[in-house]
C-alpha atoms as a PDB file:
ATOM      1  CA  UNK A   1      39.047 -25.189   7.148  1.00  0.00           C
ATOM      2  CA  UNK A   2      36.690 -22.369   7.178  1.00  0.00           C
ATOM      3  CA  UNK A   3      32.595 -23.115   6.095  1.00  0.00           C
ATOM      4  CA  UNK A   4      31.526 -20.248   4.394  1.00  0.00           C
ATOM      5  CA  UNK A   5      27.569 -19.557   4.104  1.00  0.00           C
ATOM      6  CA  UNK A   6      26.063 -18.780   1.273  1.00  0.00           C
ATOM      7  CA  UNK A   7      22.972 -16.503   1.412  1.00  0.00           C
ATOM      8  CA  UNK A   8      19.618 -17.370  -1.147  1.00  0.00           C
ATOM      9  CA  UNK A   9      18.266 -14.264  -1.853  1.00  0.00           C
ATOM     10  CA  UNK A  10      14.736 -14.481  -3.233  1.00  0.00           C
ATOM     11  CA  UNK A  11      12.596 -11.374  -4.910  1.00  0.00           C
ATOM     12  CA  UNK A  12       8.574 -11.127  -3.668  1.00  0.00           C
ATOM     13  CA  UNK A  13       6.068  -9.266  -5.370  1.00  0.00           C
ATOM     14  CA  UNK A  14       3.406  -7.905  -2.989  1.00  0.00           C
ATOM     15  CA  UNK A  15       0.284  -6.369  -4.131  1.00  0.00           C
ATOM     16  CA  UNK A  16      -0.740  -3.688  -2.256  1.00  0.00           C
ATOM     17  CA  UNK A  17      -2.722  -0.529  -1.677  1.00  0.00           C
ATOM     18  CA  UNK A  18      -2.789   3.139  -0.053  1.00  0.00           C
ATOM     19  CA  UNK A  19      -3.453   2.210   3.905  1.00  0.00           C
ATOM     20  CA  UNK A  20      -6.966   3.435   5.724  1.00  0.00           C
ATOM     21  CA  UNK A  21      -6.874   4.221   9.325  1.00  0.00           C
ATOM     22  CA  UNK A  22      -9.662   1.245   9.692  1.00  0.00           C
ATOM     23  CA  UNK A  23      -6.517  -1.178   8.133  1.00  0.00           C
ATOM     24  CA  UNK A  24      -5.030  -0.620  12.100  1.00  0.00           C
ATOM     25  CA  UNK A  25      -7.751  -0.550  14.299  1.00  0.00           C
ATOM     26  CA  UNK A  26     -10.299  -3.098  15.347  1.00  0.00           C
ATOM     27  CA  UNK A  27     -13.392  -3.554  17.271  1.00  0.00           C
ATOM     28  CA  UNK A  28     -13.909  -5.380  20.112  1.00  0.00           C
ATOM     29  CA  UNK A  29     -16.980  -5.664  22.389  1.00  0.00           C
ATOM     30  CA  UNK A  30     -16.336  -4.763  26.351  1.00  0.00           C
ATOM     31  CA  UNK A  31     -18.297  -5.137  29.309  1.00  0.00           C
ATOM     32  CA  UNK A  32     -19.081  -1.604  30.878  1.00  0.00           C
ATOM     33  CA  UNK A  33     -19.244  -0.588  34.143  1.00  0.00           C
ATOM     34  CA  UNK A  34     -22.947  -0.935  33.737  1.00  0.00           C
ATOM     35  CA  UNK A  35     -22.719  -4.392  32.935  1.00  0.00           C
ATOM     36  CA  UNK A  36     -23.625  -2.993  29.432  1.00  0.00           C
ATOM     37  CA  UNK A  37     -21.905  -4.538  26.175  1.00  0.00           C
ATOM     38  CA  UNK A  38     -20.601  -1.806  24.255  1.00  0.00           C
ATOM     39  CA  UNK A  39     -17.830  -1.827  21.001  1.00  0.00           C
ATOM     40  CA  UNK A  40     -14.297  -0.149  21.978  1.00  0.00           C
ATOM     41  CA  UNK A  41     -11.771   0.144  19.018  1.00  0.00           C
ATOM     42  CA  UNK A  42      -7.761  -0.979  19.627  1.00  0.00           C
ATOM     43  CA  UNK A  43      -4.729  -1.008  17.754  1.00  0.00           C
ATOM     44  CA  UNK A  44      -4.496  -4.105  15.292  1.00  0.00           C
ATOM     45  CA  UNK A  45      -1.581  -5.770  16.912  1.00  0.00           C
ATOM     46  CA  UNK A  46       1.063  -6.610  14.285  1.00  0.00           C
ATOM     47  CA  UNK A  47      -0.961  -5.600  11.826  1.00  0.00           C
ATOM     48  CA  UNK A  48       2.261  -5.284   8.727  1.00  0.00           C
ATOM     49  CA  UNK A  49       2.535  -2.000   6.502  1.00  0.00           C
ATOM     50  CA  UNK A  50       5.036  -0.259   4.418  1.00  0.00           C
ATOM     51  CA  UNK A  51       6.433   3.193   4.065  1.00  0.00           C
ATOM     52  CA  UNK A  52       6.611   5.314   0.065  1.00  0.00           C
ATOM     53  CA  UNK A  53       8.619   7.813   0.352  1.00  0.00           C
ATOM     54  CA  UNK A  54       7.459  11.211  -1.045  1.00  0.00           C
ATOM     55  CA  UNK A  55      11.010  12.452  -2.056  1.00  0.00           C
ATOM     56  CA  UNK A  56      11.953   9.525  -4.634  1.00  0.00           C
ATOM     57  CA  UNK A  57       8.553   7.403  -4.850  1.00  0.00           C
ATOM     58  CA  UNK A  58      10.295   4.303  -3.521  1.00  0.00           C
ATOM     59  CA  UNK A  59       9.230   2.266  -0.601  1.00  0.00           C
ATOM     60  CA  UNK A  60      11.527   1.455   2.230  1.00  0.00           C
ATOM     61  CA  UNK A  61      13.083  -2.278   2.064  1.00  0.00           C
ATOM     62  CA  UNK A  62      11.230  -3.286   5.189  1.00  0.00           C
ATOM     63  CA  UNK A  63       8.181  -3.833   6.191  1.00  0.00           C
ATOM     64  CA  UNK A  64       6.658  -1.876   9.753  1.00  0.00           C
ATOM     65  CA  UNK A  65       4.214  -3.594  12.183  1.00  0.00           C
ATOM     66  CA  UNK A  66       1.630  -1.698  14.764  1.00  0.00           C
ATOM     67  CA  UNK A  67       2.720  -2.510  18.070  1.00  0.00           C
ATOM     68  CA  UNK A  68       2.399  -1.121  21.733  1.00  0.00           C
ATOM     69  CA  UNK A  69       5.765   0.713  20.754  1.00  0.00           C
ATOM     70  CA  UNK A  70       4.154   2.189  17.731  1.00  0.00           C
ATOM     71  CA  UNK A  71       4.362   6.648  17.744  1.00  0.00           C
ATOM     72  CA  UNK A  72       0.554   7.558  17.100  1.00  0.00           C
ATOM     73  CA  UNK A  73       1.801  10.848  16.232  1.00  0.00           C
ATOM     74  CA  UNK A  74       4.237   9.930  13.606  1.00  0.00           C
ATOM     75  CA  UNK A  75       1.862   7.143  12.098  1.00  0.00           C
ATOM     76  CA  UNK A  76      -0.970   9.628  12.017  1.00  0.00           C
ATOM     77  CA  UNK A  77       0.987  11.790  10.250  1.00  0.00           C
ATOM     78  CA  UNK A  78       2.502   9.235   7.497  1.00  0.00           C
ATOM     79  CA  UNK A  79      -1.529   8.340   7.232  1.00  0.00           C
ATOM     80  CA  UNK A  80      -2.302  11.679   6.576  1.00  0.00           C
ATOM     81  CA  UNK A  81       0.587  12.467   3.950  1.00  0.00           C
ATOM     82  CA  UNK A  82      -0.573   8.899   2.233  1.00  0.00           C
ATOM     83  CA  UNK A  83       2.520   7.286   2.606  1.00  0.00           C
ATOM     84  CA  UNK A  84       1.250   3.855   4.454  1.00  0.00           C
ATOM     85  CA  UNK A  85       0.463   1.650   2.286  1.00  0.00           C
ATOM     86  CA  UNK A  86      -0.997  -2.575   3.057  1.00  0.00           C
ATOM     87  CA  UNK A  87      -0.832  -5.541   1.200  1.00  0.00           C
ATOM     88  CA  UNK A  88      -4.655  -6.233  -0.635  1.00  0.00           C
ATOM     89  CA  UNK A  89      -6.231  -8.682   1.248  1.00  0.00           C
ATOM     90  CA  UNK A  90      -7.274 -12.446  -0.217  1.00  0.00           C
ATOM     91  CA  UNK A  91     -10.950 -10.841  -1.213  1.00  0.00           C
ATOM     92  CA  UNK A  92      -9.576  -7.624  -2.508  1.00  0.00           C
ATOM     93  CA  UNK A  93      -7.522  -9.925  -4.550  1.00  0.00           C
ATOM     94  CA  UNK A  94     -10.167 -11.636  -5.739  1.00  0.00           C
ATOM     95  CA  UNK A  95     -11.994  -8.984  -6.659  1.00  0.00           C
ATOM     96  CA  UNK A  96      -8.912  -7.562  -9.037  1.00  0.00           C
ATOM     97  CA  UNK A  97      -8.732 -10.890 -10.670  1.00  0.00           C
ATOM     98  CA  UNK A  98     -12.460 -11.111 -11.592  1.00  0.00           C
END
């Protein structure tokens, strides 16, 4: 006897909008050499986004993440061609809903 799995497949609606370059960063304070506290930005660690593609409109059926793996170059460039987008945070949310 063979078990055979059956798969639940469940839809999602996301809000989101067009992605800022300060979405991916953030700022964190450091210690300098001088002993003097200063602010450093770094790469928002897992920070989730998703590709529209400029051919059909569409977004891809996954979502991407910034990691240390991430291509600066290619993300810059997706940035620039406004094709990142992020999901709206609880207070943007908020704000829409007002």
């Amino acid at each position: 006897m063979t078990a055979t799995e059956t798969t639940t497949v469940e839809e999602v609606s996301i809000k989101m909008r067009l992605g800022k370059a300060e979405d991916f960063r953030i700022e964190v304070p450091e210690l300098d050499t001088n002993g003097i506290w200063k602010t450093i930005k770094k790469p928002k660690i897992g920070q989730p986004y998703w590709l529209k593609s400029q051919v059909n409109n569409q977004f891809d059926n996954r979502n991407y993440q910034i990691s240390e793996d991430t291509d600066w170059t290619e993300f810059k460039d997706y940035l620039r061609r406004d094709m990142v987008y992020v999901p709206l945070s609880y207070f943007e949310l908020l704000e829409i809903n007002q």
